[in-house]
PDB file of N, CA and C in Angstrom:
ATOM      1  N   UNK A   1     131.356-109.693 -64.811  1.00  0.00           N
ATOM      2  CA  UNK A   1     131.049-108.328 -65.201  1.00  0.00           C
ATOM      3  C   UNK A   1     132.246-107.615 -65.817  1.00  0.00           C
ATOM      4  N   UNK A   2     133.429-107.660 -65.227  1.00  0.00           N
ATOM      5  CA  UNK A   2     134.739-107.444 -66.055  1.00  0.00           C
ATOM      6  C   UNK A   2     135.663-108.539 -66.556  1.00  0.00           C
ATOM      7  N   UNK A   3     135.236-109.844 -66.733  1.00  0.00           N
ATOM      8  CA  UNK A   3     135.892-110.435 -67.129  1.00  0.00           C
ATOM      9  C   UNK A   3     136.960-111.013 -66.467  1.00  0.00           C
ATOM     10  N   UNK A   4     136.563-111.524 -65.157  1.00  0.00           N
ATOM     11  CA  UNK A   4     137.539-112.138 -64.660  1.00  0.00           C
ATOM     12  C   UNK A   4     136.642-112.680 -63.397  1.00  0.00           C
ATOM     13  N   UNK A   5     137.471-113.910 -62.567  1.00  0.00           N
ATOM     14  CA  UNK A   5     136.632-114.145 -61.559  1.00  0.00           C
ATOM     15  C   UNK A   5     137.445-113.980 -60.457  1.00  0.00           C
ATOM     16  N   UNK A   6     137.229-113.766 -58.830  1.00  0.00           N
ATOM     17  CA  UNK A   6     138.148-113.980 -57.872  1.00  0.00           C
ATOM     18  C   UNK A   6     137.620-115.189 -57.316  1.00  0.00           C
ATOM     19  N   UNK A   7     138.818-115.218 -56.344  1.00  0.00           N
ATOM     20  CA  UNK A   7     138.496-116.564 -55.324  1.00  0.00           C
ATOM     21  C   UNK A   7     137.230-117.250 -54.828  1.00  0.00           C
ATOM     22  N   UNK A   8     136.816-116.118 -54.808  1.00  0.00           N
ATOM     23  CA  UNK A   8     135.687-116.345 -53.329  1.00  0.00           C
ATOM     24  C   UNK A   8     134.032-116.298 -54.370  1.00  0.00           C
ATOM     25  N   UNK A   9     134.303-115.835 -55.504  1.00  0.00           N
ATOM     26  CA  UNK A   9     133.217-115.740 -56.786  1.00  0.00           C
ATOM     27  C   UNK A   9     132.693-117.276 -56.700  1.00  0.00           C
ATOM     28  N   UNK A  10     133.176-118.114 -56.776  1.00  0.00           N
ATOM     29  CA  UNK A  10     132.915-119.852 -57.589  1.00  0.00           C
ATOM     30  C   UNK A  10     132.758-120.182 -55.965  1.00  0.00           C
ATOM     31  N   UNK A  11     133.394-119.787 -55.060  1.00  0.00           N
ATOM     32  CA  UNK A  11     132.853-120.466 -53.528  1.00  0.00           C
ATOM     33  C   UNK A  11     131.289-119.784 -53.234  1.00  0.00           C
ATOM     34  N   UNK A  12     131.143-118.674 -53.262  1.00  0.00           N
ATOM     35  CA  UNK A  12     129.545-118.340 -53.463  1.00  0.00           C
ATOM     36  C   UNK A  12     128.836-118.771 -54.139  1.00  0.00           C
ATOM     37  N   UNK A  13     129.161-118.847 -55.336  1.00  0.00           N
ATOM     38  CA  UNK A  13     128.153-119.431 -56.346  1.00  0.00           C
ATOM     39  C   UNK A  13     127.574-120.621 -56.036  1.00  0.00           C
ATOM     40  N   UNK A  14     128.327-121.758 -55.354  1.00  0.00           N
ATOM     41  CA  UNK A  14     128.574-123.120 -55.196  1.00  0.00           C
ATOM     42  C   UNK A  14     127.696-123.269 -54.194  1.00  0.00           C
ATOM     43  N   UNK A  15     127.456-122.589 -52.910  1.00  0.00           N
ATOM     44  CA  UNK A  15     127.768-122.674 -51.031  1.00  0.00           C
ATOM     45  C   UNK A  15     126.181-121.326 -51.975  1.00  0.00           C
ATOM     46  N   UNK A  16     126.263-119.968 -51.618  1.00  0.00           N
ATOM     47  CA  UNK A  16     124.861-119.716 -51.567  1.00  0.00           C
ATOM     48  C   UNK A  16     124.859-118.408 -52.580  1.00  0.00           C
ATOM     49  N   UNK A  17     124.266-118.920 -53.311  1.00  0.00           N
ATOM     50  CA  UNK A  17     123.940-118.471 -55.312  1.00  0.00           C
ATOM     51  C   UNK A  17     122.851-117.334 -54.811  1.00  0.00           C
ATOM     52  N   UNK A  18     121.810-117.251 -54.067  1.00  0.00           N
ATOM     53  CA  UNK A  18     121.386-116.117 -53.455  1.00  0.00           C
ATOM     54  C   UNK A  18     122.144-114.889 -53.358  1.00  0.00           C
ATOM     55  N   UNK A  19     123.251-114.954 -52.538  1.00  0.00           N
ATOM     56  CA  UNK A  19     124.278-114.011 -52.029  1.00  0.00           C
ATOM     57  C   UNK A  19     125.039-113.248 -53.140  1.00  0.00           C
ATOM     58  N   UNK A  20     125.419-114.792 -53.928  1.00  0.00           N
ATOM     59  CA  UNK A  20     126.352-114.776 -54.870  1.00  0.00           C
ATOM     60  C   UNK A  20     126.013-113.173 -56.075  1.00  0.00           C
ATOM     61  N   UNK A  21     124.243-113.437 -56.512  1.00  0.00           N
ATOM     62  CA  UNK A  21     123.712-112.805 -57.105  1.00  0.00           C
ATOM     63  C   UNK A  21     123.536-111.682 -56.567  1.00  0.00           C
ATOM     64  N   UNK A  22     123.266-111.186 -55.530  1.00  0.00           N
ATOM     65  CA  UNK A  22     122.897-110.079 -54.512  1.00  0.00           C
ATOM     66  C   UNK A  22     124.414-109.241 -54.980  1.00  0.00           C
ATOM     67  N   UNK A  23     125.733-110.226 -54.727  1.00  0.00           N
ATOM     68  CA  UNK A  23     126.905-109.253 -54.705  1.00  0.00           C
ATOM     69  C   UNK A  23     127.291-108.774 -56.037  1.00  0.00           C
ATOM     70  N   UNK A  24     126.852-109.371 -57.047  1.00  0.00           N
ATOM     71  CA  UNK A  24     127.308-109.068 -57.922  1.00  0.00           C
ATOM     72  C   UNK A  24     126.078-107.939 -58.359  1.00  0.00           C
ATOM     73  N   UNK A  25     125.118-107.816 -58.041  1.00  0.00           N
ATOM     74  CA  UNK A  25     124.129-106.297 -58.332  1.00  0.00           C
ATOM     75  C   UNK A  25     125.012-105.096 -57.313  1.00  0.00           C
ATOM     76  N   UNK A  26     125.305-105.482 -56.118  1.00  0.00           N
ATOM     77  CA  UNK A  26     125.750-104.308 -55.713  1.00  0.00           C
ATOM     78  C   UNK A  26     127.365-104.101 -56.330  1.00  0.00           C
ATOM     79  N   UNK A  27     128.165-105.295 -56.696  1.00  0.00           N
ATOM     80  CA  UNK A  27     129.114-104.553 -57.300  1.00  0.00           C
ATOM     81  C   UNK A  27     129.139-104.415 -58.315  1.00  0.00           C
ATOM     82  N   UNK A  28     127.799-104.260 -59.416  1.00  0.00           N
ATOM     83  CA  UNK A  28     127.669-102.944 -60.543  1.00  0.00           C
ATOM     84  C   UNK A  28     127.713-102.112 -60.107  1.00  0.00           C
ATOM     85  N   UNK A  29     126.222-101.573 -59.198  1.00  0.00           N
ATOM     86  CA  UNK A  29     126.432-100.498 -58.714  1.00  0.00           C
ATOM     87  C   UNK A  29     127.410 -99.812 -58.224  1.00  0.00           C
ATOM     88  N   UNK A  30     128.269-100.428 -57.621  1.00  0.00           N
ATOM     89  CA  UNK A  30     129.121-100.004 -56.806  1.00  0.00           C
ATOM     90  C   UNK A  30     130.629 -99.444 -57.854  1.00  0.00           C
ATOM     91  N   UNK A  31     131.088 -99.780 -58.589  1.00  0.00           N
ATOM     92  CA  UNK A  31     132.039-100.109 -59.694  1.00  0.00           C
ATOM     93  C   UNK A  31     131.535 -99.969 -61.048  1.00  0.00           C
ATOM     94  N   UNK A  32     130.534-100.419 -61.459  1.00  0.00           N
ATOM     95  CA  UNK A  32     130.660-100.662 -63.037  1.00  0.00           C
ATOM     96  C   UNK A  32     129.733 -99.184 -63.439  1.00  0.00           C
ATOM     97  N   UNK A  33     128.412 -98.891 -62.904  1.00  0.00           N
ATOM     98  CA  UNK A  33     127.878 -97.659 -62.991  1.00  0.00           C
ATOM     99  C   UNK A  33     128.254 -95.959 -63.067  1.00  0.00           C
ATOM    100  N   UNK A  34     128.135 -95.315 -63.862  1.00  0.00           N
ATOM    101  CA  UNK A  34     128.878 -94.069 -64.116  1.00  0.00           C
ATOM    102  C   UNK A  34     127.794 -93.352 -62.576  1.00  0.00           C
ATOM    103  N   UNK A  35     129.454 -92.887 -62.008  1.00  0.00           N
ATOM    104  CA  UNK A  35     128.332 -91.982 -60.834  1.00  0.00           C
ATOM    105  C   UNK A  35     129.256 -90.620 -60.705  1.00  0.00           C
ATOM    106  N   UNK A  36     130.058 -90.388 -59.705  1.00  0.00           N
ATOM    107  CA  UNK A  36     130.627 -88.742 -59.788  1.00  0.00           C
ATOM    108  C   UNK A  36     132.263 -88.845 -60.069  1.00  0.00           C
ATOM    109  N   UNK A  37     133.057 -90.341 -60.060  1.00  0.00           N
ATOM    110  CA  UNK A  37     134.080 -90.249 -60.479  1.00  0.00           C
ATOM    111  C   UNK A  37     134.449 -90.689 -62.095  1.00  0.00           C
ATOM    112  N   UNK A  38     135.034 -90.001 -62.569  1.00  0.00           N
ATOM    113  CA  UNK A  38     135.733 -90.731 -63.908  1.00  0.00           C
ATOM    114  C   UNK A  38     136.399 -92.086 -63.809  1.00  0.00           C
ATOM    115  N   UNK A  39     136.779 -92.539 -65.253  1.00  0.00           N
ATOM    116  CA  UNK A  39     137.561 -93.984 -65.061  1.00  0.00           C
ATOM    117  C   UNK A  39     138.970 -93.521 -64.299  1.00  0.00           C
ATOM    118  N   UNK A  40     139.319 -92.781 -64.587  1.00  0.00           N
ATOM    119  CA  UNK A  40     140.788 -92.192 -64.098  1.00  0.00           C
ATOM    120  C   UNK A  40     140.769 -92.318 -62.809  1.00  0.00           C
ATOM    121  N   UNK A  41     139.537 -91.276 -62.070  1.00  0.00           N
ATOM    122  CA  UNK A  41     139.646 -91.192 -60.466  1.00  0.00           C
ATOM    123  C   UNK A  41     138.966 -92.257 -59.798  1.00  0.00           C
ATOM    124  N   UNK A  42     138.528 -93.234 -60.040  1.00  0.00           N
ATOM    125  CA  UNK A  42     137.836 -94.638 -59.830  1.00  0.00           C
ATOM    126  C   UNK A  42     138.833 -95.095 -59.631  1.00  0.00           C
ATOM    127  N   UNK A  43     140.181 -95.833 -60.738  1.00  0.00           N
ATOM    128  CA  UNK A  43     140.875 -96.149 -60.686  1.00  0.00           C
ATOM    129  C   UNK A  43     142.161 -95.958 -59.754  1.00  0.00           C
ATOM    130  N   UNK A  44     142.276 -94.694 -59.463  1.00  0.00           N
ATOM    131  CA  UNK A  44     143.016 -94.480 -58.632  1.00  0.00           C
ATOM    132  C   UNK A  44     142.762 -94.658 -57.666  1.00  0.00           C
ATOM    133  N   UNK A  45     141.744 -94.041 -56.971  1.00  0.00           N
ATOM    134  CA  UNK A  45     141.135 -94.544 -55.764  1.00  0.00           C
ATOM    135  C   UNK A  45     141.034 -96.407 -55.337  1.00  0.00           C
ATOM    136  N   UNK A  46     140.804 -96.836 -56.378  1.00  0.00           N
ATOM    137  CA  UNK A  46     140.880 -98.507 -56.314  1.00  0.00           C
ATOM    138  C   UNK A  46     142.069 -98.718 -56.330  1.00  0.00           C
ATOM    139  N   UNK A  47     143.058 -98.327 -56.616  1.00  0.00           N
ATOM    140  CA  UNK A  47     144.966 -98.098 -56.622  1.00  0.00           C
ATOM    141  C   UNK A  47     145.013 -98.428 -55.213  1.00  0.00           C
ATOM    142  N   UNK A  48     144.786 -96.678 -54.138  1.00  0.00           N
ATOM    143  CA  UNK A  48     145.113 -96.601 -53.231  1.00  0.00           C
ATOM    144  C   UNK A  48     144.282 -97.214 -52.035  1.00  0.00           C
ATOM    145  N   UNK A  49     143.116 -97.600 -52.365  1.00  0.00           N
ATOM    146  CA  UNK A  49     142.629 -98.622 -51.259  1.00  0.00           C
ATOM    147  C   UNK A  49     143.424-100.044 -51.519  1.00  0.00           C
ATOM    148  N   UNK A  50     143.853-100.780 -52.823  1.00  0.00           N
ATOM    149  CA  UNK A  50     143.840-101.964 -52.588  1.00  0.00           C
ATOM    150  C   UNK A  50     145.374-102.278 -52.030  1.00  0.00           C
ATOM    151  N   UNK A  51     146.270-100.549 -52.168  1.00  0.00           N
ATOM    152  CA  UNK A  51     147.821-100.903 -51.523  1.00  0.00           C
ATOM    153  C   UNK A  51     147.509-100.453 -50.138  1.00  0.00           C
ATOM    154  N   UNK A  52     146.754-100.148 -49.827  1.00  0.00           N
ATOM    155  CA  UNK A  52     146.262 -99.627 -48.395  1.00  0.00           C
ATOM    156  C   UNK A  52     146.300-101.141 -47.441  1.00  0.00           C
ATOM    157  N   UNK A  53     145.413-101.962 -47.844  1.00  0.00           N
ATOM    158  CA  UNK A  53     144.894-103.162 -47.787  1.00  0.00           C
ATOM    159  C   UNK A  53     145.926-104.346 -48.394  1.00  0.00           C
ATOM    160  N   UNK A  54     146.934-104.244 -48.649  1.00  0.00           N
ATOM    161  CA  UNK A  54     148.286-105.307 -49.049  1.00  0.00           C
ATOM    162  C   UNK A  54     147.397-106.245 -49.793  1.00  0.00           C
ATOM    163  N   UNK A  55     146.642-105.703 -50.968  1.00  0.00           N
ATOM    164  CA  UNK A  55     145.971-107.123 -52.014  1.00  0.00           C
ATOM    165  C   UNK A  55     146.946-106.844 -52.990  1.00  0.00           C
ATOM    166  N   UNK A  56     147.156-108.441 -53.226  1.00  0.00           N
ATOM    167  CA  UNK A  56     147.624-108.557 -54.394  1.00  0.00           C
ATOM    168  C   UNK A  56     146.732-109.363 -55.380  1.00  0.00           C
ATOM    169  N   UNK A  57     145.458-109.674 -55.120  1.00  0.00           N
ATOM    170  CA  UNK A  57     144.762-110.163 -56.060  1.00  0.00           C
ATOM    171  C   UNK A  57     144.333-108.512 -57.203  1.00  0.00           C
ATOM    172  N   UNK A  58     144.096-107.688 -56.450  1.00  0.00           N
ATOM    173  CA  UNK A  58     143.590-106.746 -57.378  1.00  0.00           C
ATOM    174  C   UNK A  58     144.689-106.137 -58.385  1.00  0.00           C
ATOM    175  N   UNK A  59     145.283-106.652 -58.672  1.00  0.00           N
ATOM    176  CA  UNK A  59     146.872-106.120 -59.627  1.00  0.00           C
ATOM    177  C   UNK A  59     145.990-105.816 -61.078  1.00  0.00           C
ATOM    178  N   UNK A  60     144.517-106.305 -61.553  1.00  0.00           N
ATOM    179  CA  UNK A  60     144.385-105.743 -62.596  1.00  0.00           C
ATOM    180  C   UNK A  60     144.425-104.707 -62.513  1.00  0.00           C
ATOM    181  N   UNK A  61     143.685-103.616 -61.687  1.00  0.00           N
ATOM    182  CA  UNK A  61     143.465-102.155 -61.175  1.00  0.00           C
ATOM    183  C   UNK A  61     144.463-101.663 -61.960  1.00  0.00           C
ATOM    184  N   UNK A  62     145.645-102.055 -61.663  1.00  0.00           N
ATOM    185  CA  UNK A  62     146.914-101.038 -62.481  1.00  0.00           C
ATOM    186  C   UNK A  62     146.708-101.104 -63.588  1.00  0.00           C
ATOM    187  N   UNK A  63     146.575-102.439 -64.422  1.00  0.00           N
ATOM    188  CA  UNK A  63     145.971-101.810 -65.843  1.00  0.00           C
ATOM    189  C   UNK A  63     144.834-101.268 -66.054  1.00  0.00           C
ATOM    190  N   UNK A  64     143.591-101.306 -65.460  1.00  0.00           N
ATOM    191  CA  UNK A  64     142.307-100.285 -65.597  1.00  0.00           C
ATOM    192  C   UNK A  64     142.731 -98.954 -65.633  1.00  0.00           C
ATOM    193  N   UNK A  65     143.916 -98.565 -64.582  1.00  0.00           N
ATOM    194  CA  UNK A  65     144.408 -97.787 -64.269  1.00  0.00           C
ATOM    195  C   UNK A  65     144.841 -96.896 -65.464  1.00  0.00           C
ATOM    196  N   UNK A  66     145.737 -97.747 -66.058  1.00  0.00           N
ATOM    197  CA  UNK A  66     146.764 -97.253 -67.122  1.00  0.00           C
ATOM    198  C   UNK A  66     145.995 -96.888 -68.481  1.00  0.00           C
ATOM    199  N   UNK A  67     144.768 -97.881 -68.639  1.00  0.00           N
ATOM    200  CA  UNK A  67     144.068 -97.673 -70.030  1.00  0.00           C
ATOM    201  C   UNK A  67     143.244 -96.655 -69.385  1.00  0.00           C
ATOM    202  N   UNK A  68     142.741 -95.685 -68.169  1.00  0.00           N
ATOM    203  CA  UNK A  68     141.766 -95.105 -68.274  1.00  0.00           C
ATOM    204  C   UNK A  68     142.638 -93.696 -68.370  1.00  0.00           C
ATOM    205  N   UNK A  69     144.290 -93.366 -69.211  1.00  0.00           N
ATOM    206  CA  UNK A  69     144.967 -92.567 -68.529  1.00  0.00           C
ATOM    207  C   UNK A  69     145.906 -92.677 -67.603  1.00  0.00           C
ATOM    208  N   UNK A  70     146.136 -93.135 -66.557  1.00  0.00           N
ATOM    209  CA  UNK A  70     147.119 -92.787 -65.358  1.00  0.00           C
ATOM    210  C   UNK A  70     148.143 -93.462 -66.145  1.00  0.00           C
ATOM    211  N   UNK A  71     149.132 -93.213 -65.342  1.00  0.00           N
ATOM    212  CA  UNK A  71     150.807 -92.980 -65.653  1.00  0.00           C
ATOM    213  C   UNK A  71     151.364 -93.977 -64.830  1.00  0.00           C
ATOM    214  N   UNK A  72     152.239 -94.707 -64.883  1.00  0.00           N
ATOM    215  CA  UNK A  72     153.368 -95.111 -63.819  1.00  0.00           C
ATOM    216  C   UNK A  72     153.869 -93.872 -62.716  1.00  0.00           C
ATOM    217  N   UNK A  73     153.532 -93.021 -63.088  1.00  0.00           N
ATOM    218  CA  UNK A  73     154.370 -92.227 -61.993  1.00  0.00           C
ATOM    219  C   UNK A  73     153.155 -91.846 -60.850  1.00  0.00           C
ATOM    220  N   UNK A  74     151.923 -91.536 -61.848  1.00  0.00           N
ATOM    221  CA  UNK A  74     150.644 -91.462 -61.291  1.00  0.00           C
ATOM    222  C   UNK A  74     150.458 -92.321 -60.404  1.00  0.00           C
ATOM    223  N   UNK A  75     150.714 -93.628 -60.379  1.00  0.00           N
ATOM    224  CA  UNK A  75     150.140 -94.862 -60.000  1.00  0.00           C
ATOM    225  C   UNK A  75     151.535 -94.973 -58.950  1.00  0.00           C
ATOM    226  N   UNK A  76     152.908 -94.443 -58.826  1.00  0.00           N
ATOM    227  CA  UNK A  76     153.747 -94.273 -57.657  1.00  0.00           C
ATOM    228  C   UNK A  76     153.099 -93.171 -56.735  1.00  0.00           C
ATOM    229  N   UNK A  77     152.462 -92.087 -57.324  1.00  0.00           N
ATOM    230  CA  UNK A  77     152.057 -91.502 -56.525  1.00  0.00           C
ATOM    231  C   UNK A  77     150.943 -92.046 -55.339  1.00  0.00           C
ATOM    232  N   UNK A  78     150.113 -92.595 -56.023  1.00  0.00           N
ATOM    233  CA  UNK A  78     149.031 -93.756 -54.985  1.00  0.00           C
ATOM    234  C   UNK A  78     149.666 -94.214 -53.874  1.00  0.00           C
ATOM    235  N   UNK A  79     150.558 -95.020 -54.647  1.00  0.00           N
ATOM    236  CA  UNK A  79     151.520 -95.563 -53.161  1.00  0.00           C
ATOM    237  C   UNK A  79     152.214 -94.641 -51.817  1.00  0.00           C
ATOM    238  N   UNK A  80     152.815 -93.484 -52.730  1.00  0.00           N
ATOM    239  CA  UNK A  80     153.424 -92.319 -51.616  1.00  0.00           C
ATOM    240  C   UNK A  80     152.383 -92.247 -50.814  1.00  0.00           C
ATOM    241  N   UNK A  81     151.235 -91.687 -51.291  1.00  0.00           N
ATOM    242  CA  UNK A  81     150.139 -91.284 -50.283  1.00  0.00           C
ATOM    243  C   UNK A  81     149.968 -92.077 -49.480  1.00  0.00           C
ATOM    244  N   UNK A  82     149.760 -93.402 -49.652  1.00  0.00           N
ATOM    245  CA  UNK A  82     148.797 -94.539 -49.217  1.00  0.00           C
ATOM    246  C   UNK A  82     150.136 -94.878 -47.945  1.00  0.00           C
ATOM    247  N   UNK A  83     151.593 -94.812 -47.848  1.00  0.00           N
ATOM    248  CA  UNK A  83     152.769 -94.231 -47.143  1.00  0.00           C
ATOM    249  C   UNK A  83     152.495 -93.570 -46.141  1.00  0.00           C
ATOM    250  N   UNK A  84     152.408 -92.174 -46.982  1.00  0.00           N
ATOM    251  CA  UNK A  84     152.156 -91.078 -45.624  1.00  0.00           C
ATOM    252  C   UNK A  84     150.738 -91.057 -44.836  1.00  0.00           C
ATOM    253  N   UNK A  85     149.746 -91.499 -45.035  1.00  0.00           N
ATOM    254  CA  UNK A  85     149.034 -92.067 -44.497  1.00  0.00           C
ATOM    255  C   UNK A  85     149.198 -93.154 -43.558  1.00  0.00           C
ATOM    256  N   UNK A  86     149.430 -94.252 -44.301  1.00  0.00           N
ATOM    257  CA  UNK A  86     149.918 -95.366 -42.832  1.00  0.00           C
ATOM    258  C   UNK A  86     150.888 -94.666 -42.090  1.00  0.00           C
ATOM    259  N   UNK A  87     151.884 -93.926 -42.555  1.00  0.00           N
ATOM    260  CA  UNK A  87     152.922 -93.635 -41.432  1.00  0.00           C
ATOM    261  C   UNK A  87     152.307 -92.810 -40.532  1.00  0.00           C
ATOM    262  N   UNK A  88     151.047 -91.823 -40.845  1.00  0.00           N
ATOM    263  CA  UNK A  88     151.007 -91.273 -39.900  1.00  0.00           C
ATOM    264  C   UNK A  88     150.127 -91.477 -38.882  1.00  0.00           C
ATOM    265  N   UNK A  89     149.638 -93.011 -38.828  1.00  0.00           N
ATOM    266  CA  UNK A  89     148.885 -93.695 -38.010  1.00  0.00           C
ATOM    267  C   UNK A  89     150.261 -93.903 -36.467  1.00  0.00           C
ATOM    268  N   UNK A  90     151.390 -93.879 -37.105  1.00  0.00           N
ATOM    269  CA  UNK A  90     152.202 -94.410 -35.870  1.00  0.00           C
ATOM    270  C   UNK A  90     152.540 -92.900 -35.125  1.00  0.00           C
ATOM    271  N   UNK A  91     152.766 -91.824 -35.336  1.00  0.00           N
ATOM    272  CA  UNK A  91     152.427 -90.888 -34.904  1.00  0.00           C
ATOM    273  C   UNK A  91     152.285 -91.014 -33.417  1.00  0.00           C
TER     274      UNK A  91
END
C-alpha cells in the first residue's frame, strides 16, 4: 500500500493469507484514509509513537514526515516529548 514491505508482511502472507488480507484493509483504514488528521499531524504522531516504542523498522516515518512538511527540528521535538513523557512515568 506504501510501497514497502515489513517483516512480518511475507510471514502472514505465507502461514495465513486470510489475516494477512484482513490487516492490510484495516491498515488503510487505519493510515492510508483521509480522516481528522493531516499528513503533517499523522506523521508526527507516527514519529512519536514509533520513538515511544524503540522501532527502528519505522525510520521511513521521518521521511513521510519531512515530505508532508515537518522540519528536523519538528521531528526533535517528537522526541523531547516522547522524553518527558517516559521520564515522567519514573516519577
Amino acid at each position: 500500500s506504501r510501497g514497502f514491505l515489513l517483516p512480518h508482511h511475507g510471514v502472514m502472507a505465507a502461514a495465513l493469507p486470510d489475516l494477512h488480507e484482513s490487516y492490510f484493509v484495516m491498515y488503510r483504514a487505519l493510515t492510508l484514509s483521509r480522516r481528522h488528521l493531516d499528513d503533517f499531524e499523522k506523521e508526527f504522531v507516527w514519529l512519536a509513537i514509533l520513538i515511544a516504542v524503540e522501532e527502528a523498522i519505522g525510520t521511513h516515518h521521518v521521511d513521510l514526515f519531512l515530505k508532508a512538511g515537518g522540519t528536523r527540528a519538528q521531528a526533535e521535538g517528537a522526541a523531547r516529548l516522547v522524553g518527558y513523557a517516559a521520564s515522567a512515568r519514573n516519577l
